[in-house]
PDB file of N, CA and C in Angstrom:
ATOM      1  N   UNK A   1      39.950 -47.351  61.425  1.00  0.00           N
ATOM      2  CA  UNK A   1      41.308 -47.859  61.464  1.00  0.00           C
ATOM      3  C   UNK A   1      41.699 -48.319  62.862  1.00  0.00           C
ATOM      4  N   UNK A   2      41.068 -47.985  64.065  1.00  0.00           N
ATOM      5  CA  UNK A   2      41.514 -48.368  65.325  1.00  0.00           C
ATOM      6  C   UNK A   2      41.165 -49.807  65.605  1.00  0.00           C
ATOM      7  N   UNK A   3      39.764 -49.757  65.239  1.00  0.00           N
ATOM      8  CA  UNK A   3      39.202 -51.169  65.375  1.00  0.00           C
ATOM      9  C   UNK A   3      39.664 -52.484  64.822  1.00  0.00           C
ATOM     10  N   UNK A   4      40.388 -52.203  63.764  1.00  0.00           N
ATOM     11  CA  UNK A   4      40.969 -53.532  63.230  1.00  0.00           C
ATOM     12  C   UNK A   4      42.273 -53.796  64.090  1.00  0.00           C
ATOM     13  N   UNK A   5      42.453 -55.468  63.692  1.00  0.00           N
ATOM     14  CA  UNK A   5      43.648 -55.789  64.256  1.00  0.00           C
ATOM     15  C   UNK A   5      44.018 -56.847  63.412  1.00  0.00           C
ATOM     16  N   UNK A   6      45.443 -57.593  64.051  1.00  0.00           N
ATOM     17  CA  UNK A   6      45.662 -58.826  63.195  1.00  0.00           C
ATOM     18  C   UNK A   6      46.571 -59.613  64.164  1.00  0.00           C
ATOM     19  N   UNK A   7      46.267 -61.057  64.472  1.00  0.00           N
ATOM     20  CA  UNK A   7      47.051 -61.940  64.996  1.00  0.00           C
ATOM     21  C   UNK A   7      47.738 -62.863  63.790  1.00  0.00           C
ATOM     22  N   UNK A   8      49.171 -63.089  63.427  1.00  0.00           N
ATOM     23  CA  UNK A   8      49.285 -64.320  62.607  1.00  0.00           C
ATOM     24  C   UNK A   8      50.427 -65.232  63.604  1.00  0.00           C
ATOM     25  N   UNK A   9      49.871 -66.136  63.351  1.00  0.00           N
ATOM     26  CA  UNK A   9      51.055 -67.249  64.034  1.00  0.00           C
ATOM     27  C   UNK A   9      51.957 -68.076  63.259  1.00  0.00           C
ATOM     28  N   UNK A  10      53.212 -68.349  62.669  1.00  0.00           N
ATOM     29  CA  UNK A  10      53.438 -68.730  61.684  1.00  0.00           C
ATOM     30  C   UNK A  10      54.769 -69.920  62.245  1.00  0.00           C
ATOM     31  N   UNK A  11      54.336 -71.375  61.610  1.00  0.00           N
ATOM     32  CA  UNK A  11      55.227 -72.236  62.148  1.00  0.00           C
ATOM     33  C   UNK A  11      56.446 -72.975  61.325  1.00  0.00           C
ATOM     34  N   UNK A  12      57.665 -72.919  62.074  1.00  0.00           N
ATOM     35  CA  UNK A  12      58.420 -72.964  61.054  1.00  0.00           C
ATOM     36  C   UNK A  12      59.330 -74.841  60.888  1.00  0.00           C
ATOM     37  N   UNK A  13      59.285 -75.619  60.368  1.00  0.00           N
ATOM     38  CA  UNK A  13      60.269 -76.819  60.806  1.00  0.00           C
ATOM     39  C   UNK A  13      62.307 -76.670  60.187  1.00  0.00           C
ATOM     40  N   UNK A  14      62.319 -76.624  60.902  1.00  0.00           N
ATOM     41  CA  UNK A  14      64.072 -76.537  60.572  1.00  0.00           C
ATOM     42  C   UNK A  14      64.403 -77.973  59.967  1.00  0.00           C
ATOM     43  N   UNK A  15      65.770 -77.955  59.211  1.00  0.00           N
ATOM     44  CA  UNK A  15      66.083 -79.399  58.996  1.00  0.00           C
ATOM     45  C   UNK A  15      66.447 -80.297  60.210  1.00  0.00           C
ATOM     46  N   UNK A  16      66.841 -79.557  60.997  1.00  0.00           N
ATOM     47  CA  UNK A  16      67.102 -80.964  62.060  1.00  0.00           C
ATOM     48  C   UNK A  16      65.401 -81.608  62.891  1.00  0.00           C
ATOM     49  N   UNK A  17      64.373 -80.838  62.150  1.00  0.00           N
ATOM     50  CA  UNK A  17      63.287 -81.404  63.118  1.00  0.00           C
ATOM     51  C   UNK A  17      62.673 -80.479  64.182  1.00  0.00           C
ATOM     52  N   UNK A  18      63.532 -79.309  64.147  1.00  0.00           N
ATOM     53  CA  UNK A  18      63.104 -78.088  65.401  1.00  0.00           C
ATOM     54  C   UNK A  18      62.036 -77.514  64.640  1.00  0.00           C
ATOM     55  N   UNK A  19      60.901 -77.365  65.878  1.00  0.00           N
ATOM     56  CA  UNK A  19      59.601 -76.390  65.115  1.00  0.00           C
ATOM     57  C   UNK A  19      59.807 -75.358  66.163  1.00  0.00           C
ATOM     58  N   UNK A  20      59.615 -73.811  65.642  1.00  0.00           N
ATOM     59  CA  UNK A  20      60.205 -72.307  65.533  1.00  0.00           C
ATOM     60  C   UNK A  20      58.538 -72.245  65.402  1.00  0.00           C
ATOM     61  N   UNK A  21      58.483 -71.011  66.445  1.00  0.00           N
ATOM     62  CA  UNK A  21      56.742 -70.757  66.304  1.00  0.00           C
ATOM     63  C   UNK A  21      57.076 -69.186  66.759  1.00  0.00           C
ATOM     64  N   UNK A  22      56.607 -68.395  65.922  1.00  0.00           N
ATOM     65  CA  UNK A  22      56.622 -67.048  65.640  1.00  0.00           C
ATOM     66  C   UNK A  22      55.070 -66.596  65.777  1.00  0.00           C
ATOM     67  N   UNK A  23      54.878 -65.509  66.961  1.00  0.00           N
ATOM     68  CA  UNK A  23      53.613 -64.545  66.817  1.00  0.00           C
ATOM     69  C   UNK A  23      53.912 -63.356  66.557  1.00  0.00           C
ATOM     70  N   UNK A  24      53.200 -62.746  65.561  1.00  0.00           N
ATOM     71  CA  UNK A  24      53.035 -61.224  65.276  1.00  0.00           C
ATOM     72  C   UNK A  24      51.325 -60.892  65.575  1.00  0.00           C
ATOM     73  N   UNK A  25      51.609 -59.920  66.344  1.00  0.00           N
ATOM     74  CA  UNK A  25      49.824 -59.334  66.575  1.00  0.00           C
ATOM     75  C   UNK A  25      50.229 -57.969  66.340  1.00  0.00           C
ATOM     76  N   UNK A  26      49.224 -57.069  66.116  1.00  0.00           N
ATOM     77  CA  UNK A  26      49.145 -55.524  66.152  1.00  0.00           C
ATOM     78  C   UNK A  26      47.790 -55.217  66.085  1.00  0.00           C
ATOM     79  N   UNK A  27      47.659 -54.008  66.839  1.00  0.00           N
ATOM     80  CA  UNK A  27      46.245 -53.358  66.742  1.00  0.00           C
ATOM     81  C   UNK A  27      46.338 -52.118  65.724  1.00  0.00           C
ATOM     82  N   UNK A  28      44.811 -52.187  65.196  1.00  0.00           N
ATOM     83  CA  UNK A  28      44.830 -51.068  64.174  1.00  0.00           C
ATOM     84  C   UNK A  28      44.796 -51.999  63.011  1.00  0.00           C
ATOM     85  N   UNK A  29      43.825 -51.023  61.783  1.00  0.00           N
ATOM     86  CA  UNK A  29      43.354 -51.847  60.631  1.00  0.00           C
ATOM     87  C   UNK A  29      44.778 -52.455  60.018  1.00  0.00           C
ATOM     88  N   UNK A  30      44.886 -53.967  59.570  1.00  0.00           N
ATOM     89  CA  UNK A  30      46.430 -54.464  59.451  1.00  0.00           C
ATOM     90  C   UNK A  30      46.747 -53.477  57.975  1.00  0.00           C
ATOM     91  N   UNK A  31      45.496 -53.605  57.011  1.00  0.00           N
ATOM     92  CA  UNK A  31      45.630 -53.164  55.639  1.00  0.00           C
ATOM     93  C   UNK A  31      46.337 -52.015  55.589  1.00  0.00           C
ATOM     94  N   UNK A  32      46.049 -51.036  56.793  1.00  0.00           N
ATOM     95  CA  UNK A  32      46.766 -49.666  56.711  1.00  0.00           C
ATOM     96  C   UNK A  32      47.859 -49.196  57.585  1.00  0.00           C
ATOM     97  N   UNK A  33      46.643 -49.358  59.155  1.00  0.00           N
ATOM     98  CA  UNK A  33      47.707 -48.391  60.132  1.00  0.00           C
ATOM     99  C   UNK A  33      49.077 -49.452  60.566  1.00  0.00           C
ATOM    100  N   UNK A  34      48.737 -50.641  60.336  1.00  0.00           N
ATOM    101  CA  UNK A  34      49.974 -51.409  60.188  1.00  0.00           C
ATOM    102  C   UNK A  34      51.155 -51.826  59.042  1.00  0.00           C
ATOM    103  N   UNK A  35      51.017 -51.385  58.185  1.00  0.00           N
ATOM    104  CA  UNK A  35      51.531 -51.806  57.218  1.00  0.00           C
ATOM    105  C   UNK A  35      52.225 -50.263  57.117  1.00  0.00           C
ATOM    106  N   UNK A  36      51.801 -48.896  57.098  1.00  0.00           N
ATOM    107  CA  UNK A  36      52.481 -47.843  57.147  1.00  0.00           C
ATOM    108  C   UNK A  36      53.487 -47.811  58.264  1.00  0.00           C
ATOM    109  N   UNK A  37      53.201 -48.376  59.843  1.00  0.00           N
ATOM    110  CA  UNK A  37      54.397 -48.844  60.630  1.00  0.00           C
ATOM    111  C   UNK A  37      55.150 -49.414  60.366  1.00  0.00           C
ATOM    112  N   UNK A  38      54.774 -50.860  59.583  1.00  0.00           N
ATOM    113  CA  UNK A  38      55.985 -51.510  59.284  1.00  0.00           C
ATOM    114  C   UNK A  38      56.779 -50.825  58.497  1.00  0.00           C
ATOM    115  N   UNK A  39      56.243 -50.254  57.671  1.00  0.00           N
ATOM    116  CA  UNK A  39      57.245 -49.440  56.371  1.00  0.00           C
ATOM    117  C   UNK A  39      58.351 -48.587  56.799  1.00  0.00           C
ATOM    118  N   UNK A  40      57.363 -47.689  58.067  1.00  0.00           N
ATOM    119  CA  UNK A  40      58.474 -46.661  58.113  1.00  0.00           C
ATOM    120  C   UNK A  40      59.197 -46.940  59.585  1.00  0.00           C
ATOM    121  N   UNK A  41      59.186 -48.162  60.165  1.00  0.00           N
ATOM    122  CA  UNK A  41      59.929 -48.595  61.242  1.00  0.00           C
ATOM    123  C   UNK A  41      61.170 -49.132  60.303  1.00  0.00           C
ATOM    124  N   UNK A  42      60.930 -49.619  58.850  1.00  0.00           N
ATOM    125  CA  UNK A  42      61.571 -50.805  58.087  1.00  0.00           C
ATOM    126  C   UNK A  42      62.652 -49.371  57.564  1.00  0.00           C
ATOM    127  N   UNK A  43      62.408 -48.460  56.856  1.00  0.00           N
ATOM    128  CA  UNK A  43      63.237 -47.230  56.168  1.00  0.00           C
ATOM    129  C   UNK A  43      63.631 -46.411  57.573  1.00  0.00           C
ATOM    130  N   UNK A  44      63.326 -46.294  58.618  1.00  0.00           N
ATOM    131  CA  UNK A  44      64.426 -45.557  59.631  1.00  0.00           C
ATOM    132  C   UNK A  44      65.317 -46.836  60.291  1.00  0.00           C
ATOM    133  N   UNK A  45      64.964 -47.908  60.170  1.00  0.00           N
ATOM    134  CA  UNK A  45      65.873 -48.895  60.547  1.00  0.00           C
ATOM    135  C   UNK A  45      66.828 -48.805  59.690  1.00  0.00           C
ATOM    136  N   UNK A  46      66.748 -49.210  58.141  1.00  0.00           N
ATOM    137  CA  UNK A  46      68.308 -48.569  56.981  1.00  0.00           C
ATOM    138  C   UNK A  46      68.801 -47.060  57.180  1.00  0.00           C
ATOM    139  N   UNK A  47      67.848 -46.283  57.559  1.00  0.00           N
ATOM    140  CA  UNK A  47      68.763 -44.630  57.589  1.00  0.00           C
ATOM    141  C   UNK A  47      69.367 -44.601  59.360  1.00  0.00           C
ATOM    142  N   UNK A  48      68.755 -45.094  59.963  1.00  0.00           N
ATOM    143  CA  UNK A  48      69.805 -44.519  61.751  1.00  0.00           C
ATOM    144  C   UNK A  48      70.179 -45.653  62.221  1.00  0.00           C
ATOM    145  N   UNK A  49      70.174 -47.182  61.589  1.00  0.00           N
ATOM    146  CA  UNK A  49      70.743 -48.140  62.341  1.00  0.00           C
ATOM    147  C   UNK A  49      71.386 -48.931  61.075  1.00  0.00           C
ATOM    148  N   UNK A  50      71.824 -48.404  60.763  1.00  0.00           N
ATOM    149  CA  UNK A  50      72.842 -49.376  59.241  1.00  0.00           C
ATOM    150  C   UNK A  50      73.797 -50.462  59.862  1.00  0.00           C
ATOM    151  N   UNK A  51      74.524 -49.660  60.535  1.00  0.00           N
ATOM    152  CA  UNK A  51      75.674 -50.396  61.422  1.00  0.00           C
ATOM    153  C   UNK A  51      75.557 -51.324  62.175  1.00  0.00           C
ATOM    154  N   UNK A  52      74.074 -51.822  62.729  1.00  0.00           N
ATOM    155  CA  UNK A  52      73.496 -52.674  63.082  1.00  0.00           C
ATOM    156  C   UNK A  52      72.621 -53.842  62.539  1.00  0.00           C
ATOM    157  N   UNK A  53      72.656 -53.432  61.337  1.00  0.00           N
ATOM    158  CA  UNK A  53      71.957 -54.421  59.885  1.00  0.00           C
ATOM    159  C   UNK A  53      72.451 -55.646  60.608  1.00  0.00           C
ATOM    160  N   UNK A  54      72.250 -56.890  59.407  1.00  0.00           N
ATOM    161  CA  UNK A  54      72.724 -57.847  59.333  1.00  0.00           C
ATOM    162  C   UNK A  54      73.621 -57.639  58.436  1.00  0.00           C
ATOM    163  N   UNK A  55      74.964 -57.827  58.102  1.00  0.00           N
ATOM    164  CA  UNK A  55      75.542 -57.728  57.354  1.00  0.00           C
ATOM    165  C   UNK A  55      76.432 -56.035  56.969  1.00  0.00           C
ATOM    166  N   UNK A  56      75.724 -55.294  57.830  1.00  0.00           N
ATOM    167  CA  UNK A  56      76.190 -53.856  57.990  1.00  0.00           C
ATOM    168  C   UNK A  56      75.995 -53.330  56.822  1.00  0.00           C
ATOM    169  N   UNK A  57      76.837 -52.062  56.280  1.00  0.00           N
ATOM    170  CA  UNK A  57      76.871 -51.263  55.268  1.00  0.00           C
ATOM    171  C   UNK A  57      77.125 -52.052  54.088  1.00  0.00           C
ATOM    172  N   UNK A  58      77.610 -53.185  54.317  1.00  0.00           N
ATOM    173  CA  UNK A  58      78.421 -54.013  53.072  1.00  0.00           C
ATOM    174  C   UNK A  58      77.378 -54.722  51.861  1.00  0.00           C
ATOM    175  N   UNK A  59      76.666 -55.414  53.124  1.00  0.00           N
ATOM    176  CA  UNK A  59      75.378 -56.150  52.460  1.00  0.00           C
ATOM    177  C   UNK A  59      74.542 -55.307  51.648  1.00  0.00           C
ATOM    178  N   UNK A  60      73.842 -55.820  50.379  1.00  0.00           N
ATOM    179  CA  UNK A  60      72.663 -54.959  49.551  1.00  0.00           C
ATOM    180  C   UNK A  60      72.163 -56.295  48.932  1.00  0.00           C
ATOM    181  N   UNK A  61      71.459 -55.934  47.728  1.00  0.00           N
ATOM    182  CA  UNK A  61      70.865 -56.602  47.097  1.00  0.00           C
ATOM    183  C   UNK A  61      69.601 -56.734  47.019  1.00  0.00           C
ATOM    184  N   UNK A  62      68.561 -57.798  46.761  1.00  0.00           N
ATOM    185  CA  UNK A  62      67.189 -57.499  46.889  1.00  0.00           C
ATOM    186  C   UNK A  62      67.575 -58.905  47.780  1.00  0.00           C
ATOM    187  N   UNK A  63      66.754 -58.533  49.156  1.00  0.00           N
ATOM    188  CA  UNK A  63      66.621 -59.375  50.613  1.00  0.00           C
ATOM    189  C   UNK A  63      65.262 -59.361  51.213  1.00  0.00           C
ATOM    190  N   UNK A  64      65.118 -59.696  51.935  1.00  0.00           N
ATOM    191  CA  UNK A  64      63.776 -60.278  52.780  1.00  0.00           C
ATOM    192  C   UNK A  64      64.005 -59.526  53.841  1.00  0.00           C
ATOM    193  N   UNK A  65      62.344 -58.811  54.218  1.00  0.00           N
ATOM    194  CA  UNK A  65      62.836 -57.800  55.170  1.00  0.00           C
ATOM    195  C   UNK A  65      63.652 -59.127  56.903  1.00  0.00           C
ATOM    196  N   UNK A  66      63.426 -60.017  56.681  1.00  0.00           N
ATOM    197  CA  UNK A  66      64.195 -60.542  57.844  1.00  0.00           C
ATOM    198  C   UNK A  66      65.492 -60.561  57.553  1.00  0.00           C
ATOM    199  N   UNK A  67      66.174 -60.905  56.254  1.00  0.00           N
ATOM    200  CA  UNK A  67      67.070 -61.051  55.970  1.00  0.00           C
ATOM    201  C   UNK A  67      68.032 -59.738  55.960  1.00  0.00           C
ATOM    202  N   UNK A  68      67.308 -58.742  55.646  1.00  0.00           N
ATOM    203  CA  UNK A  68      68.076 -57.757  55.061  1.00  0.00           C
ATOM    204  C   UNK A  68      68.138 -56.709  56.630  1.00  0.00           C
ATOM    205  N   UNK A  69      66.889 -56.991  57.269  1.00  0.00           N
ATOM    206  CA  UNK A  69      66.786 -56.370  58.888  1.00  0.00           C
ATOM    207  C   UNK A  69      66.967 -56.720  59.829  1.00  0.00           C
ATOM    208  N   UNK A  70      66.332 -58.110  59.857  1.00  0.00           N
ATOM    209  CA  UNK A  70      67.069 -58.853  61.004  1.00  0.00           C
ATOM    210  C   UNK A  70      66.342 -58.078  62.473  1.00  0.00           C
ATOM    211  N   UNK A  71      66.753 -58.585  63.300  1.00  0.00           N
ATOM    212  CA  UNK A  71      66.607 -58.340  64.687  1.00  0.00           C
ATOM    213  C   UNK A  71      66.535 -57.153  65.300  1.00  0.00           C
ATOM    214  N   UNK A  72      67.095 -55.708  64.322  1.00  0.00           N
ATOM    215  CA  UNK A  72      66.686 -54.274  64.406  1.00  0.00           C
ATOM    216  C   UNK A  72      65.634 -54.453  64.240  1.00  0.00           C
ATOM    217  N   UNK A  73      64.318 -54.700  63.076  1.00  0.00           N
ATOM    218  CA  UNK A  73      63.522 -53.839  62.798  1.00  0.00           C
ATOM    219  C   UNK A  73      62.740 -54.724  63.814  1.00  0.00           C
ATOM    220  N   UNK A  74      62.857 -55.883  64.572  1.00  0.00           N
ATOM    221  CA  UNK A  74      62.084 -56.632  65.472  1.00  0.00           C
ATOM    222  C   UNK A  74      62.031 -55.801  66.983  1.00  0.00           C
ATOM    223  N   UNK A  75      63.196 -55.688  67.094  1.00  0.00           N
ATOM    224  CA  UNK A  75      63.588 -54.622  68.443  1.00  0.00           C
ATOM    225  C   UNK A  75      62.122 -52.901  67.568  1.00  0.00           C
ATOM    226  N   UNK A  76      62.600 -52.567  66.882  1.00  0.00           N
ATOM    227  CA  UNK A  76      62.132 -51.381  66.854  1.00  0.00           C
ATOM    228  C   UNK A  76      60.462 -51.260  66.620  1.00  0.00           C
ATOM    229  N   UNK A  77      60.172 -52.730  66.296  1.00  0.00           N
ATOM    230  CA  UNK A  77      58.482 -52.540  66.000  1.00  0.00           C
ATOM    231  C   UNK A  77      57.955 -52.919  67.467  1.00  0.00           C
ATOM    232  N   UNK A  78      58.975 -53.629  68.086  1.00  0.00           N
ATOM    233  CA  UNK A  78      58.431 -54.295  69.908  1.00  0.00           C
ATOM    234  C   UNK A  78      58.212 -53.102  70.582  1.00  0.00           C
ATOM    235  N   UNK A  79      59.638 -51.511  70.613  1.00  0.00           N
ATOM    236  CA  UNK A  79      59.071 -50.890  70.530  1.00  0.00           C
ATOM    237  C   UNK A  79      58.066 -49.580  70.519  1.00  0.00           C
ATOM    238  N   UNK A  80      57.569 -50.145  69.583  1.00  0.00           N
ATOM    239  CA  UNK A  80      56.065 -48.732  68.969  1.00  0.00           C
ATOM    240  C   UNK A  80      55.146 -49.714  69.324  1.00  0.00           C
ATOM    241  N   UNK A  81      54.588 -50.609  70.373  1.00  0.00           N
ATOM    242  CA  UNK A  81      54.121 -51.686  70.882  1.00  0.00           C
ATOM    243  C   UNK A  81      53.517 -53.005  69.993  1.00  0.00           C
ATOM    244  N   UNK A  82      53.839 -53.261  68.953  1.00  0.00           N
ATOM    245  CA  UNK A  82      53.889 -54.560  68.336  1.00  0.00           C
ATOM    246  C   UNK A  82      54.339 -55.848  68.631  1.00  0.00           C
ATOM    247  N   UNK A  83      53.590 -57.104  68.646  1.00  0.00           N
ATOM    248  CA  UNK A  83      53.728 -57.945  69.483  1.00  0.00           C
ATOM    249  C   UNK A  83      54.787 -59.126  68.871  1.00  0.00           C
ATOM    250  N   UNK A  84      55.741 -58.889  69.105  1.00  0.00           N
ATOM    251  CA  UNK A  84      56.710 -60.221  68.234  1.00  0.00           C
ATOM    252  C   UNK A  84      57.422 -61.116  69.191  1.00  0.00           C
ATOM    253  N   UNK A  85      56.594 -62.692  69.250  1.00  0.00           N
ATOM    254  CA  UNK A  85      56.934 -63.643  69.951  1.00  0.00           C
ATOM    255  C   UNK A  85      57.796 -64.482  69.528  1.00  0.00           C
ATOM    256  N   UNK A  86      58.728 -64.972  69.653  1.00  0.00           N
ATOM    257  CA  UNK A  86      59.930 -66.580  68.748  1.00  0.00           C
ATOM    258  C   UNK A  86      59.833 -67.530  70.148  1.00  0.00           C
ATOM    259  N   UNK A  87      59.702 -68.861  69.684  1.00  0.00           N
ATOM    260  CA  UNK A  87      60.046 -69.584  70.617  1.00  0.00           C
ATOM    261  C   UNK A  87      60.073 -70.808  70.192  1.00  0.00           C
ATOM    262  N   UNK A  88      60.865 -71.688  70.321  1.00  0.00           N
ATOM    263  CA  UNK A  88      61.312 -73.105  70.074  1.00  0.00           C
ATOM    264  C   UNK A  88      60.636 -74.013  70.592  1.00  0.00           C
ATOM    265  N   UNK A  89      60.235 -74.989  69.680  1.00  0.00           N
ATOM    266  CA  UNK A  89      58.965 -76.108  70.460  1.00  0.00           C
ATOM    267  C   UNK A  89      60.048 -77.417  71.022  1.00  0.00           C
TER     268      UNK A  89
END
């Protein structure tokens, strides 16, 4: 599980023509020791930072963990040292 890792780079075009270029890297097998981080960075982000959601206590529904987390669970996976880059081309 140490030995694995995962880089994805993922590019985004907005309607006005802006390309949004997002890196996520992490070390550790992605299948496991990453995916159990994300999980439980993703469920203590709803139990000790609600008030900081997007949308706060009010918002529910079924959402996208960006949508529904937003910029907490980005702050909180940066971190437990996970690599999350945004930057505008």
């Amino acid at each position: 599980m140490d030995e694995g890792w995962f880089r994805c780079e993922l590019i985004a075009i907005a309607g006005d023509g802006r390309k949004i270029r997002v890196l996520i890297a992490e070390q550790g097998d992605p299948g496991n020791r990453a995916t159990v981080k994300f999980l439980c960075e993703s469920a203590l982000a709803l139990v000790l930072d609600t008030d900081a959601l997007p949308g706060g206590r009010e918002r529910g529904g079924v959402l996208t963990p960006a949508t529904g987390l937003g910029d907490v669970l980005v702050e909180r996976l940066r971190k437990t040292g996970t690599t999350i880059q945004v930057a505008a081309d």
